[in-house]
PDB file of N, CA and C in Angstrom:
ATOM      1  N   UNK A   1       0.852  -1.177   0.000  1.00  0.00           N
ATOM      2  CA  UNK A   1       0.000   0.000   0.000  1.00  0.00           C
ATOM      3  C   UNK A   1       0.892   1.233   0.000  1.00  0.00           C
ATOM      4  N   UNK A   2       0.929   2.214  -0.793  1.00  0.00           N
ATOM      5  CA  UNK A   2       1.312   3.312  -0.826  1.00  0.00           C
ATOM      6  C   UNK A   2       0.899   4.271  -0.360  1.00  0.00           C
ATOM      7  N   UNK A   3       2.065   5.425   0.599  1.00  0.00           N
ATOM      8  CA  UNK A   3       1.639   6.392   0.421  1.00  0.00           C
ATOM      9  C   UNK A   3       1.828   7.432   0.399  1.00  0.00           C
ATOM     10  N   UNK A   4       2.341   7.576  -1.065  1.00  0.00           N
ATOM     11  CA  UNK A   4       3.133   8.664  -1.110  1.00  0.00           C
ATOM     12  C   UNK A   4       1.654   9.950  -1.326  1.00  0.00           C
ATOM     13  N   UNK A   5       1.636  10.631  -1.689  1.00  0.00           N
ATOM     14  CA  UNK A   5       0.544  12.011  -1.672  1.00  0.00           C
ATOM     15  C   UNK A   5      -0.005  11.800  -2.963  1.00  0.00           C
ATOM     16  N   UNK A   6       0.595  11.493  -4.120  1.00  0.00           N
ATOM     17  CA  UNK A   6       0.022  11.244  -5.533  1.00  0.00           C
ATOM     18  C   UNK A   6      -1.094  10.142  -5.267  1.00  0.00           C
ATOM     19  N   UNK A   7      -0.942   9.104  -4.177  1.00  0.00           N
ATOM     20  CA  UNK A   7      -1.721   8.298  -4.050  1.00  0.00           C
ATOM     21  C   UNK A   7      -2.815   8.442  -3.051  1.00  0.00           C
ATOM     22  N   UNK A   8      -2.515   9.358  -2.304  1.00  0.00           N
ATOM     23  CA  UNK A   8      -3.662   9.725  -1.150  1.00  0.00           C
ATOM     24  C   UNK A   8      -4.431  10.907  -1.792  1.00  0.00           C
ATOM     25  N   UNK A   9      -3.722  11.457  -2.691  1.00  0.00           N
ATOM     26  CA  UNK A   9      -4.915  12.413  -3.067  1.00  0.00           C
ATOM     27  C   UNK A   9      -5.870  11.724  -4.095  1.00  0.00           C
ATOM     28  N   UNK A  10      -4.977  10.564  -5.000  1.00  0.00           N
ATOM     29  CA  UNK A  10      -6.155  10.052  -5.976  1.00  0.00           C
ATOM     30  C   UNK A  10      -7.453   9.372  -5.421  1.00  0.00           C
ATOM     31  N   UNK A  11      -7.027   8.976  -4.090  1.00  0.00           N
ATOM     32  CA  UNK A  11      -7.898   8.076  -3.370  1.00  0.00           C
ATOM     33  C   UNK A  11      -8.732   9.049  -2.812  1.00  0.00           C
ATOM     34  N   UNK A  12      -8.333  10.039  -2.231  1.00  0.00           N
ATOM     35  CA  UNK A  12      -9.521  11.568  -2.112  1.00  0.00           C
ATOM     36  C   UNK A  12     -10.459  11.591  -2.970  1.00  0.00           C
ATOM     37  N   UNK A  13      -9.846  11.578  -3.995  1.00  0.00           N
ATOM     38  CA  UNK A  13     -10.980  11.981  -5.278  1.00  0.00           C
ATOM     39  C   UNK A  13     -11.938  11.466  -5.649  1.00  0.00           C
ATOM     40  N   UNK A  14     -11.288   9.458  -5.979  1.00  0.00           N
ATOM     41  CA  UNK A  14     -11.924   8.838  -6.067  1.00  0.00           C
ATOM     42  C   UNK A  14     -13.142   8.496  -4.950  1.00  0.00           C
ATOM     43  N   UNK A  15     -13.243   8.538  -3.690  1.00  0.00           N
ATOM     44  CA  UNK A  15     -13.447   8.996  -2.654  1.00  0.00           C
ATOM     45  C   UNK A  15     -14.694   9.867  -2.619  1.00  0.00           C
ATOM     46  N   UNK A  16     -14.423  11.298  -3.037  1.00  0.00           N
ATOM     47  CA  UNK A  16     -15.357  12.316  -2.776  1.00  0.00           C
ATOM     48  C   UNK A  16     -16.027  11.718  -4.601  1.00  0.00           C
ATOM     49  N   UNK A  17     -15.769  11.395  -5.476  1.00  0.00           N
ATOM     50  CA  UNK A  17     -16.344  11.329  -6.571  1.00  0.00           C
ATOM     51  C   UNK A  17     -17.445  10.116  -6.188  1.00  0.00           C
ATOM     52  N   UNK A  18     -17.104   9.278  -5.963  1.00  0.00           N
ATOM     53  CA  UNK A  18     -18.380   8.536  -5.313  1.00  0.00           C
ATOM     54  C   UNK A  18     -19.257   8.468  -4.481  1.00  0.00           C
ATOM     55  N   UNK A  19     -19.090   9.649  -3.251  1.00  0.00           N
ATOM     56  CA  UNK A  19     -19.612  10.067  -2.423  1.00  0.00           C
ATOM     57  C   UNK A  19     -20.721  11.215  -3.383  1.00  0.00           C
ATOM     58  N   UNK A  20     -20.185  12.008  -3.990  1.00  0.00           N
ATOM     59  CA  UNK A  20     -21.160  12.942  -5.088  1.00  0.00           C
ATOM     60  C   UNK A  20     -22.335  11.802  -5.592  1.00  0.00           C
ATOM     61  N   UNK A  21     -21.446  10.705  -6.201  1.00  0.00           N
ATOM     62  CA  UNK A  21     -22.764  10.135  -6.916  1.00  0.00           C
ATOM     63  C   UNK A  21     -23.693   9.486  -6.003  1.00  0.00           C
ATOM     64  N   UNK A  22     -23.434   9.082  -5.079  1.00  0.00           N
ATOM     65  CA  UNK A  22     -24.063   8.053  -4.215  1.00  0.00           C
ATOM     66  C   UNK A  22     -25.361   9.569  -4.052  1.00  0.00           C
ATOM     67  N   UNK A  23     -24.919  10.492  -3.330  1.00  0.00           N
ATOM     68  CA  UNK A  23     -25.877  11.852  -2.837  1.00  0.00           C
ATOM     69  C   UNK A  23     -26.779  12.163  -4.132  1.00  0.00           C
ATOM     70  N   UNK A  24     -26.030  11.936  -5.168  1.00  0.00           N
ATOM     71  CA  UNK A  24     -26.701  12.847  -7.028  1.00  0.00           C
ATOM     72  C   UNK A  24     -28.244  11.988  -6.510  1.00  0.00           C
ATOM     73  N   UNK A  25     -27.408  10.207  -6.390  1.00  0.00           N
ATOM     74  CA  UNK A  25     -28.475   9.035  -6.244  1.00  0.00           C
ATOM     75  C   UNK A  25     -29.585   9.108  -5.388  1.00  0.00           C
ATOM     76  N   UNK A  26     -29.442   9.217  -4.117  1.00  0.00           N
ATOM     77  CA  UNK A  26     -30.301   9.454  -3.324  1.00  0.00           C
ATOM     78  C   UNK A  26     -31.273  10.631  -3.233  1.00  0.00           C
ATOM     79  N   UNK A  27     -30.543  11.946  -3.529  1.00  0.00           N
ATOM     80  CA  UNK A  27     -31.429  12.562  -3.542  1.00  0.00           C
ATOM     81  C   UNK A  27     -32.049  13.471  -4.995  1.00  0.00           C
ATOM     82  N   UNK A  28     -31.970  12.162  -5.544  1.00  0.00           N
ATOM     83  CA  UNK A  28     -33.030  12.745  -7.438  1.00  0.00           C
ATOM     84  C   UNK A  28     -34.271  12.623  -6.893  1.00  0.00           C
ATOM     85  N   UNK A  29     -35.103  13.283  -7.682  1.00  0.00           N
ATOM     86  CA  UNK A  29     -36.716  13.653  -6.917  1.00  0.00           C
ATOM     87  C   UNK A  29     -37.424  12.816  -7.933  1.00  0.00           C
ATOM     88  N   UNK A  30     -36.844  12.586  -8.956  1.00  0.00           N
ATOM     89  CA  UNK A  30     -37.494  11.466  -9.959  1.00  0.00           C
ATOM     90  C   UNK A  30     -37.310   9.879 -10.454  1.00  0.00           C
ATOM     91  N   UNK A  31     -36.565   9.867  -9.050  1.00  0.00           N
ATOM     92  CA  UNK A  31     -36.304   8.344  -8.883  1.00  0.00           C
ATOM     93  C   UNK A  31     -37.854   7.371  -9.442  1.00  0.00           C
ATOM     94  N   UNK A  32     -38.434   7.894  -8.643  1.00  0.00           N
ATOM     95  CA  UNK A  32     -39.874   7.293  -8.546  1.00  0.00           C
ATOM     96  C   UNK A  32     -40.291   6.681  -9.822  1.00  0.00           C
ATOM     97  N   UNK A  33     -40.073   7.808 -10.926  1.00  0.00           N
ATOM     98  CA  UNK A  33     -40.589   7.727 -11.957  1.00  0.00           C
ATOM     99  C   UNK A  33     -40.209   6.734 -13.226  1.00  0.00           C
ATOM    100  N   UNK A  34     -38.719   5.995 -12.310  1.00  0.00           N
ATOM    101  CA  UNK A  34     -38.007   5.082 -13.005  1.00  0.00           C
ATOM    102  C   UNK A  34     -38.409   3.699 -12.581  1.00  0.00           C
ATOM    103  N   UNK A  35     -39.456   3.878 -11.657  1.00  0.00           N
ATOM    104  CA  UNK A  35     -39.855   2.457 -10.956  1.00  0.00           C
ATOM    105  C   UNK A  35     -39.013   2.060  -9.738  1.00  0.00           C
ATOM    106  N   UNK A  36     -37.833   2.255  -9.508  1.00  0.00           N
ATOM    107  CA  UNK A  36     -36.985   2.179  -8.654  1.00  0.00           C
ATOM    108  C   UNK A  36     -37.347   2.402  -7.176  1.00  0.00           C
ATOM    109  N   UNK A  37     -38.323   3.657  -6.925  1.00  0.00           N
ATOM    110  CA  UNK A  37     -38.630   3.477  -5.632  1.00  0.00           C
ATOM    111  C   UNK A  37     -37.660   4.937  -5.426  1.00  0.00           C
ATOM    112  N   UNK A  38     -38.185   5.206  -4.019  1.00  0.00           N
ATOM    113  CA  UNK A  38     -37.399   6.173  -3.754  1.00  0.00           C
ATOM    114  C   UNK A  38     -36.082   5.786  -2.731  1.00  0.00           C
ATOM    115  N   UNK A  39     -35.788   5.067  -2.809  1.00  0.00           N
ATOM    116  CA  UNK A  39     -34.723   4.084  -1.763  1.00  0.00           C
ATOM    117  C   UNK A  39     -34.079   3.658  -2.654  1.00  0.00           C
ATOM    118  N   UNK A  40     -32.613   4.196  -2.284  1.00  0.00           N
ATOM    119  CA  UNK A  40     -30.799   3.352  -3.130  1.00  0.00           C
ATOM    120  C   UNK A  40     -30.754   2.525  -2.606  1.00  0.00           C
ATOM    121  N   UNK A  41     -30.488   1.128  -3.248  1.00  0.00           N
ATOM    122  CA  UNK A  41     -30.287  -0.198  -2.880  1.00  0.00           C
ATOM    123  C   UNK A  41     -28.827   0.165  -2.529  1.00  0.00           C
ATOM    124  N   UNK A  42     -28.283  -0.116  -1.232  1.00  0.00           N
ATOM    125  CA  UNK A  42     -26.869  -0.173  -1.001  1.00  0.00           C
ATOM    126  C   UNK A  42     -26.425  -1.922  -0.648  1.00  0.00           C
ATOM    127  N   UNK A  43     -25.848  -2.555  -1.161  1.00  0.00           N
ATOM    128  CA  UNK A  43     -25.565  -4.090  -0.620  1.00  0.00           C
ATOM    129  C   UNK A  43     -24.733  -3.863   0.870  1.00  0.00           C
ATOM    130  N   UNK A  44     -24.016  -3.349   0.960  1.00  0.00           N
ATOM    131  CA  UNK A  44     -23.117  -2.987   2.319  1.00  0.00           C
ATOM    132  C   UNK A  44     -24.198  -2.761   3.500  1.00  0.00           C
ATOM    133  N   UNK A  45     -25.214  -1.935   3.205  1.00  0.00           N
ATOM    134  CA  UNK A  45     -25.713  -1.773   4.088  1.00  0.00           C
ATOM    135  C   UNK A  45     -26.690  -2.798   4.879  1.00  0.00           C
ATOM    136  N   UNK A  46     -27.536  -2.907   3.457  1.00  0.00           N
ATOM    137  CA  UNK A  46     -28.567  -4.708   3.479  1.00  0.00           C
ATOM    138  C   UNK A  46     -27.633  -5.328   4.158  1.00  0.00           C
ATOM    139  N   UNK A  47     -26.212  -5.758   3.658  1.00  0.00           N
ATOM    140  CA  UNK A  47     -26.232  -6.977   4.097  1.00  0.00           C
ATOM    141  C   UNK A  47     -25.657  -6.368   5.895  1.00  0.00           C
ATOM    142  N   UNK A  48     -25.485  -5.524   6.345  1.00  0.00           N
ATOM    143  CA  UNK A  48     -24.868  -5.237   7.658  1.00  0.00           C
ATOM    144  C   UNK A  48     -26.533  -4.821   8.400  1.00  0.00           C
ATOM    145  N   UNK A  49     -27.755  -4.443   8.027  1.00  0.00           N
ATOM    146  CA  UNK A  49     -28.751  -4.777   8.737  1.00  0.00           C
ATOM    147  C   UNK A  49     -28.876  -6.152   8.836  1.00  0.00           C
ATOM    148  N   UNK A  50     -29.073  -6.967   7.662  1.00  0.00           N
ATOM    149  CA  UNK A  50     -29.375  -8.055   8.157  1.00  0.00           C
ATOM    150  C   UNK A  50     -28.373  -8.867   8.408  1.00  0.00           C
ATOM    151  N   UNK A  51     -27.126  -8.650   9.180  1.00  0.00           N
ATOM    152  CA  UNK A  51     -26.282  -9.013  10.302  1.00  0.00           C
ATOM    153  C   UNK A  51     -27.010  -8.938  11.591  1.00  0.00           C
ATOM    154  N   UNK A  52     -26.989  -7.566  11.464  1.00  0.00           N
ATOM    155  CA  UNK A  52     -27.829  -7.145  12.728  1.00  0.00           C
ATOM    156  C   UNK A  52     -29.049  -7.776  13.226  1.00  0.00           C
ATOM    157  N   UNK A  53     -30.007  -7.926  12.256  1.00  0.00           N
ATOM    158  CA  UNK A  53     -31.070  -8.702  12.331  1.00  0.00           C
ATOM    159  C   UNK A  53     -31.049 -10.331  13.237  1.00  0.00           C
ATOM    160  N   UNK A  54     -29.922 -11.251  12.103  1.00  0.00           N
ATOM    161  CA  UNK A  54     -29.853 -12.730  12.675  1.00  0.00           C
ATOM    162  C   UNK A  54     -28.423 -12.417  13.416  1.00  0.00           C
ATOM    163  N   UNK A  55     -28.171 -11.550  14.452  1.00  0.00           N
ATOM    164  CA  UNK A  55     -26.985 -12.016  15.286  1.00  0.00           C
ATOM    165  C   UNK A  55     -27.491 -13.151  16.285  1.00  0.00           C
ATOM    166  N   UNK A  56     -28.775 -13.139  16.768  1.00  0.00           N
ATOM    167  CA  UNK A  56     -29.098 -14.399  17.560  1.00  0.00           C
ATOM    168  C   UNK A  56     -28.809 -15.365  16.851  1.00  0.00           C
ATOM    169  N   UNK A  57     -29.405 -15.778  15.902  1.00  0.00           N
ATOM    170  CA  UNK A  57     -29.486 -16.545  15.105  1.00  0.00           C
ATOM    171  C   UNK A  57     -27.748 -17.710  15.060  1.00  0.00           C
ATOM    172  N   UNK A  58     -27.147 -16.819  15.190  1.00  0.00           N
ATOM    173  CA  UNK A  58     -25.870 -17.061  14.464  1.00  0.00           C
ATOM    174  C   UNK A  58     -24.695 -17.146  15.976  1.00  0.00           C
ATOM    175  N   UNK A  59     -25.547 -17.142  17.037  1.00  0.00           N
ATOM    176  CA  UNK A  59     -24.614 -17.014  18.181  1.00  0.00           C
ATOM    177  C   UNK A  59     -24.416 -18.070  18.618  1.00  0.00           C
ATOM    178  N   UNK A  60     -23.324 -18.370  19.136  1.00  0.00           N
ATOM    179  CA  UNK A  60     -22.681 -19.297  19.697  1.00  0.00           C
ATOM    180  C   UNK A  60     -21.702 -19.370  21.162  1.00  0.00           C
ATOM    181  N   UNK A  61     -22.623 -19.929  22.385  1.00  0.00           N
ATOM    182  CA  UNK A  61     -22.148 -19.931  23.561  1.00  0.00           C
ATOM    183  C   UNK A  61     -20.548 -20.284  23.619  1.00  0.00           C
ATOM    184  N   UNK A  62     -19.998 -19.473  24.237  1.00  0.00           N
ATOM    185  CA  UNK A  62     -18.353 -19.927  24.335  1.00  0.00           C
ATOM    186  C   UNK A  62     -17.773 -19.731  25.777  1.00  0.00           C
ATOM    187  N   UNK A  63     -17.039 -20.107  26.380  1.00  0.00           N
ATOM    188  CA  UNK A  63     -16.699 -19.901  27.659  1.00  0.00           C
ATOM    189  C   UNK A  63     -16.207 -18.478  27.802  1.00  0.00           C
ATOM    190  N   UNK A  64     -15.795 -17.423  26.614  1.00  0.00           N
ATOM    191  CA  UNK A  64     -15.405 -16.482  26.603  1.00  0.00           C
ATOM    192  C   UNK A  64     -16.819 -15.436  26.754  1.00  0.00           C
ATOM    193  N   UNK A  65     -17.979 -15.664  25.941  1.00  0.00           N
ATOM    194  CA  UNK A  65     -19.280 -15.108  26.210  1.00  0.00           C
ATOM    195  C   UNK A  65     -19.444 -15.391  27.494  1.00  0.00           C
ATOM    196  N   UNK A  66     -19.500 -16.539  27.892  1.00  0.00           N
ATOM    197  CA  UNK A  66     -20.138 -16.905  29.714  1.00  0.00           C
ATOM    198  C   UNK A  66     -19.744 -15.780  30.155  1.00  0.00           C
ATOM    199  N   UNK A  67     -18.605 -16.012  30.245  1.00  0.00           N
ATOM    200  CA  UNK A  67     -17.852 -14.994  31.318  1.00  0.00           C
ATOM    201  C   UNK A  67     -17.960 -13.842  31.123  1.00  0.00           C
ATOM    202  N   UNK A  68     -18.075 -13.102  29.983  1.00  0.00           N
ATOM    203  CA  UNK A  68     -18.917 -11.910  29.628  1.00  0.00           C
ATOM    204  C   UNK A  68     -19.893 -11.309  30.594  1.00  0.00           C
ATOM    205  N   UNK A  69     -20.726 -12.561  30.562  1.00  0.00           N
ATOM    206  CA  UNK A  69     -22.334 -12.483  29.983  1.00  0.00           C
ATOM    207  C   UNK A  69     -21.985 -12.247  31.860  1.00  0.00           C
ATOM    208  N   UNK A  70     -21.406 -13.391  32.462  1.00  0.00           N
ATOM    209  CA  UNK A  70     -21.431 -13.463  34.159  1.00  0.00           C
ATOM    210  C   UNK A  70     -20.897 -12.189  34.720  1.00  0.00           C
ATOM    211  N   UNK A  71     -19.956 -11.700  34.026  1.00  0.00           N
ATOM    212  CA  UNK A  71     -18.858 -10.318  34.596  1.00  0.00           C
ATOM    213  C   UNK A  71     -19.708  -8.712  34.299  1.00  0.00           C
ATOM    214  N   UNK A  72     -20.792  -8.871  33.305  1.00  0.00           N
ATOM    215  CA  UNK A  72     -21.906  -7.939  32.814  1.00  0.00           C
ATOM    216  C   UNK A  72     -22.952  -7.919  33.485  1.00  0.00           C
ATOM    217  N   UNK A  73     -23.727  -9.025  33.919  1.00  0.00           N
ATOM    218  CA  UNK A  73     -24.675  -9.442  34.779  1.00  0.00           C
ATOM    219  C   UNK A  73     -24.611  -9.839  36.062  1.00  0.00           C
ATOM    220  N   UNK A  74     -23.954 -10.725  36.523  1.00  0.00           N
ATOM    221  CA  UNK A  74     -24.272 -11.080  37.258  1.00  0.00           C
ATOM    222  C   UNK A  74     -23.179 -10.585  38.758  1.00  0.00           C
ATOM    223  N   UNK A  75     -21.950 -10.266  38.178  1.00  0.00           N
ATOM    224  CA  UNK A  75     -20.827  -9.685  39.423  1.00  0.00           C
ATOM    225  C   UNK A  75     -21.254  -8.199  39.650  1.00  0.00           C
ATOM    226  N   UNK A  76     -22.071  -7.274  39.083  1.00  0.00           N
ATOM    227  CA  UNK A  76     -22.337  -5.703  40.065  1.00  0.00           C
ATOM    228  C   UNK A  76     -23.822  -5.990  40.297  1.00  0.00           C
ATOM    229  N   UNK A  77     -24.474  -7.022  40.450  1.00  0.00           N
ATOM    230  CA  UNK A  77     -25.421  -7.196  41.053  1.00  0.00           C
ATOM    231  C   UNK A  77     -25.287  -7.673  42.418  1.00  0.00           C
ATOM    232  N   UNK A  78     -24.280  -9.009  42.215  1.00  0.00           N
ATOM    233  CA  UNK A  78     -23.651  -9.697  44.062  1.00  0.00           C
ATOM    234  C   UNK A  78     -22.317  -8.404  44.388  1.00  0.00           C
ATOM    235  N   UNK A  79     -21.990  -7.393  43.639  1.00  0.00           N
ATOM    236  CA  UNK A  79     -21.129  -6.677  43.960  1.00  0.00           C
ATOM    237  C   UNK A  79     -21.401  -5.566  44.982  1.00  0.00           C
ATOM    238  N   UNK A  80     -22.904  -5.083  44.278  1.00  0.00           N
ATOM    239  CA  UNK A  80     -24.045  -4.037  44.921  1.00  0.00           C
ATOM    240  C   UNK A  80     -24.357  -4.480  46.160  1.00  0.00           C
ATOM    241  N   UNK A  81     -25.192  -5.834  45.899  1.00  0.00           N
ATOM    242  CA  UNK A  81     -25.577  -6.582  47.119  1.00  0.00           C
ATOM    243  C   UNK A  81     -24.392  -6.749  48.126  1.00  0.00           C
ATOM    244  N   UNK A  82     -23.692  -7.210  47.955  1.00  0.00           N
ATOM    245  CA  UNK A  82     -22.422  -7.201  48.841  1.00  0.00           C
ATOM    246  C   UNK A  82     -21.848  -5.992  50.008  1.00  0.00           C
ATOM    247  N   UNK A  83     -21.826  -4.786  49.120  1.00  0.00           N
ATOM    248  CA  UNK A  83     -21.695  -3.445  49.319  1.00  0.00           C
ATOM    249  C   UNK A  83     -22.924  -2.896  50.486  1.00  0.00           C
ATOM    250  N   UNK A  84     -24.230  -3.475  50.309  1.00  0.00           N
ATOM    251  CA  UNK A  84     -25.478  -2.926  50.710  1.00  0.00           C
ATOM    252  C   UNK A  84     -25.017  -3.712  51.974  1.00  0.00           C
ATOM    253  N   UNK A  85     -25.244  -4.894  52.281  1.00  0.00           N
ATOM    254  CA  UNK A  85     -25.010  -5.535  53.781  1.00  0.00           C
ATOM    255  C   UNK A  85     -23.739  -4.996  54.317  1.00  0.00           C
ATOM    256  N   UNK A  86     -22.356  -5.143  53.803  1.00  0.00           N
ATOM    257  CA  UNK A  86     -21.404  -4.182  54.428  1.00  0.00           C
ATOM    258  C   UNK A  86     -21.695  -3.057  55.033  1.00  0.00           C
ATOM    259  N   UNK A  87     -22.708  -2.228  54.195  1.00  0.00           N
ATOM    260  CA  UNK A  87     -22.831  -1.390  54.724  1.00  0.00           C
ATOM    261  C   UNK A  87     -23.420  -1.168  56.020  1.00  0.00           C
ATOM    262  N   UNK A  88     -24.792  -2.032  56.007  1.00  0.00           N
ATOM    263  CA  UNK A  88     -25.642  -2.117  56.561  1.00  0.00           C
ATOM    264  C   UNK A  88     -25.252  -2.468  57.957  1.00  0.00           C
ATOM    265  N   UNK A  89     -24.358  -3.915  57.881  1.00  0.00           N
ATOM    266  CA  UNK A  89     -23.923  -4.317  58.910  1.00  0.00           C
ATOM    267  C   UNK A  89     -22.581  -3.336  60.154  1.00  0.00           C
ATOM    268  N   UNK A  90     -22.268  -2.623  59.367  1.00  0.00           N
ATOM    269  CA  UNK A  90     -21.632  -1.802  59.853  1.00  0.00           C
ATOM    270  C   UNK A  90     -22.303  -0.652  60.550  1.00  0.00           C
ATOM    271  N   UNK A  91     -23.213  -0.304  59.609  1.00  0.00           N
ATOM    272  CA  UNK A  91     -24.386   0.981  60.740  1.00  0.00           C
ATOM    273  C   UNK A  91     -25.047   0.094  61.723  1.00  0.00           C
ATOM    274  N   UNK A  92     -25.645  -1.087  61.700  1.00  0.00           N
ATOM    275  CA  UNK A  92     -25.723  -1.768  62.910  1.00  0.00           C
ATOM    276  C   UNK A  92     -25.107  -1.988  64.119  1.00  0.00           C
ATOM    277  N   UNK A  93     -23.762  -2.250  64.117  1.00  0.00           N
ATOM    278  CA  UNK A  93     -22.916  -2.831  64.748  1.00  0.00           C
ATOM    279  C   UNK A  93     -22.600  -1.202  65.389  1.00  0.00           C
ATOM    280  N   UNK A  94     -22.096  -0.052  64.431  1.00  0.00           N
ATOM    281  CA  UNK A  94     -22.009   1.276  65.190  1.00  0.00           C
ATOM    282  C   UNK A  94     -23.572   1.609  66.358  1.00  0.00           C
ATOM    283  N   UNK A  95     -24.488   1.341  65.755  1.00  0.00           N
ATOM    284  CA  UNK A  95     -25.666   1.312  66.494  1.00  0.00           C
ATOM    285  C   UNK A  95     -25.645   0.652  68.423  1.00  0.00           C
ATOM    286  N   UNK A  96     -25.717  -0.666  67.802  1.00  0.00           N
ATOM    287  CA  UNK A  96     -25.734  -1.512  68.846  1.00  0.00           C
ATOM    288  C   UNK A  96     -24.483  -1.193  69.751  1.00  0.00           C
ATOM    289  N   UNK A  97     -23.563  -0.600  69.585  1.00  0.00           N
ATOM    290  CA  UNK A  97     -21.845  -0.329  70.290  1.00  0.00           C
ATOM    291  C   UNK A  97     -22.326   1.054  70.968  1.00  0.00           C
ATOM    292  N   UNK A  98     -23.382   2.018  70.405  1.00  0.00           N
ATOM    293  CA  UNK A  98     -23.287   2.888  70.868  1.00  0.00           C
ATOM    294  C   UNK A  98     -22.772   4.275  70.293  1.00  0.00           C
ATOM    295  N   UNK A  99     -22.234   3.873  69.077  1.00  0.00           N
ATOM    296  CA  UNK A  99     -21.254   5.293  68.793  1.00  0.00           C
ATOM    297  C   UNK A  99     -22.207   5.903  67.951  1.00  0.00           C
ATOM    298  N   UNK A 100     -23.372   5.641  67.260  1.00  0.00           N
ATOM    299  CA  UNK A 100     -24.360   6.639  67.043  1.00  0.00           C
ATOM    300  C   UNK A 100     -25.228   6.925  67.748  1.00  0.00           C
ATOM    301  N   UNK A 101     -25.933   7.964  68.102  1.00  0.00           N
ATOM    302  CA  UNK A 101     -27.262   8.202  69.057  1.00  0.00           C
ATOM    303  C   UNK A 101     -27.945   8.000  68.570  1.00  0.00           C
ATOM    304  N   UNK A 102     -29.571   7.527  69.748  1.00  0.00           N
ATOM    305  CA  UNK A 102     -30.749   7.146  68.523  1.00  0.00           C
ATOM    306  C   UNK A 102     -31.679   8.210  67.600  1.00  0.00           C
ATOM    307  N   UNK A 103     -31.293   9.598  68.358  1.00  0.00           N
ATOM    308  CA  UNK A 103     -31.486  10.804  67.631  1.00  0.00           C
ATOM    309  C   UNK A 103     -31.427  10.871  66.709  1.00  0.00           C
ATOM    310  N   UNK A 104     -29.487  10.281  66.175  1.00  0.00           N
ATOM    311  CA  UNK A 104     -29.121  10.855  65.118  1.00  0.00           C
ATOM    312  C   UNK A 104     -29.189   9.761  63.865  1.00  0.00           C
ATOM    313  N   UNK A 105     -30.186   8.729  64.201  1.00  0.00           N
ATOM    314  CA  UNK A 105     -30.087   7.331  63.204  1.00  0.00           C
ATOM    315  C   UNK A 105     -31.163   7.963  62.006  1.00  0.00           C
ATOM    316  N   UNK A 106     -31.745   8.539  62.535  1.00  0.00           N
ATOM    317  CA  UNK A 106     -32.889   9.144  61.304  1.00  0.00           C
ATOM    318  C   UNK A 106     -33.885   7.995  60.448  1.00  0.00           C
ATOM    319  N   UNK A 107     -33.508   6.832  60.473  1.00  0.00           N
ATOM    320  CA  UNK A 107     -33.691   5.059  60.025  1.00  0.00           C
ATOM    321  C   UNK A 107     -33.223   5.566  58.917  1.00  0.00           C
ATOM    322  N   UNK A 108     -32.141   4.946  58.972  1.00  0.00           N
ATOM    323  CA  UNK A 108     -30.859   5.419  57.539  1.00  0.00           C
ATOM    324  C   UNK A 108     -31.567   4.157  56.820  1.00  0.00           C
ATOM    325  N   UNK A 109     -31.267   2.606  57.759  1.00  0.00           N
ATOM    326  CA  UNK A 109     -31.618   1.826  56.944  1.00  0.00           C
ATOM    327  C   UNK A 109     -32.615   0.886  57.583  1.00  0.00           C
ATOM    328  N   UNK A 110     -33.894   0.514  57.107  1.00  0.00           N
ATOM    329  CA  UNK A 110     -35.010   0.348  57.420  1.00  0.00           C
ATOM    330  C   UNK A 110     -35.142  -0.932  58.200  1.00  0.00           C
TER     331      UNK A 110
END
């Protein structure tokens, strides 16, 4: 692959020259009238919706997904939970010891 500037600018061109036509394409007001519809068939795109479409389809459990799926779901849920009784157990234990007043408990936690 080259790249010297003779070659990055041809690729500009070529580039913005197909980008012109693709836009000329899409937005002619007399598409219609050619039968065509008012919608550019793009294949790149079709075929990357309907990627999108059958990714279930096409999935396949791997020990690398599990662990995903477990490290996404299921560890800041027992992480949260975890966090909540720490906590909890700790305003208790200050409670029951004495070092908060019952004034000042406000029922932090229910």
């Amino acid at each position: 692959m080259s790249t010297s500037p003779e070659a990055i600018t041809e690729r500009a061109a070529r580039r913005a020259a197909i980008k012109k036509e693709f836009i000329k394409q899409v937005t002619n007001p007399h598409r219609h009238a050619s039968g065509e519809g008012g919608a550019l068939f793009d294949p790149a795109i079709q075929r990357y919706i309907s990627m999108k479409v059958t990714l279930f389809d096409h999935f396949k459990p791997t020990m690398k997904t599990s662990l995903l799926g477990f490290g996404a779901v299921l560890f800041p849920i027992v992480g949260y939970g975890l966090l909540l009784k720490y906590q909890h157990d700790d305003f208790e234990n200050k409670c029951r010891t004495g070092q908060i007043a019952y004034a000042d408990r406000k029922n932090k936690f229910a």
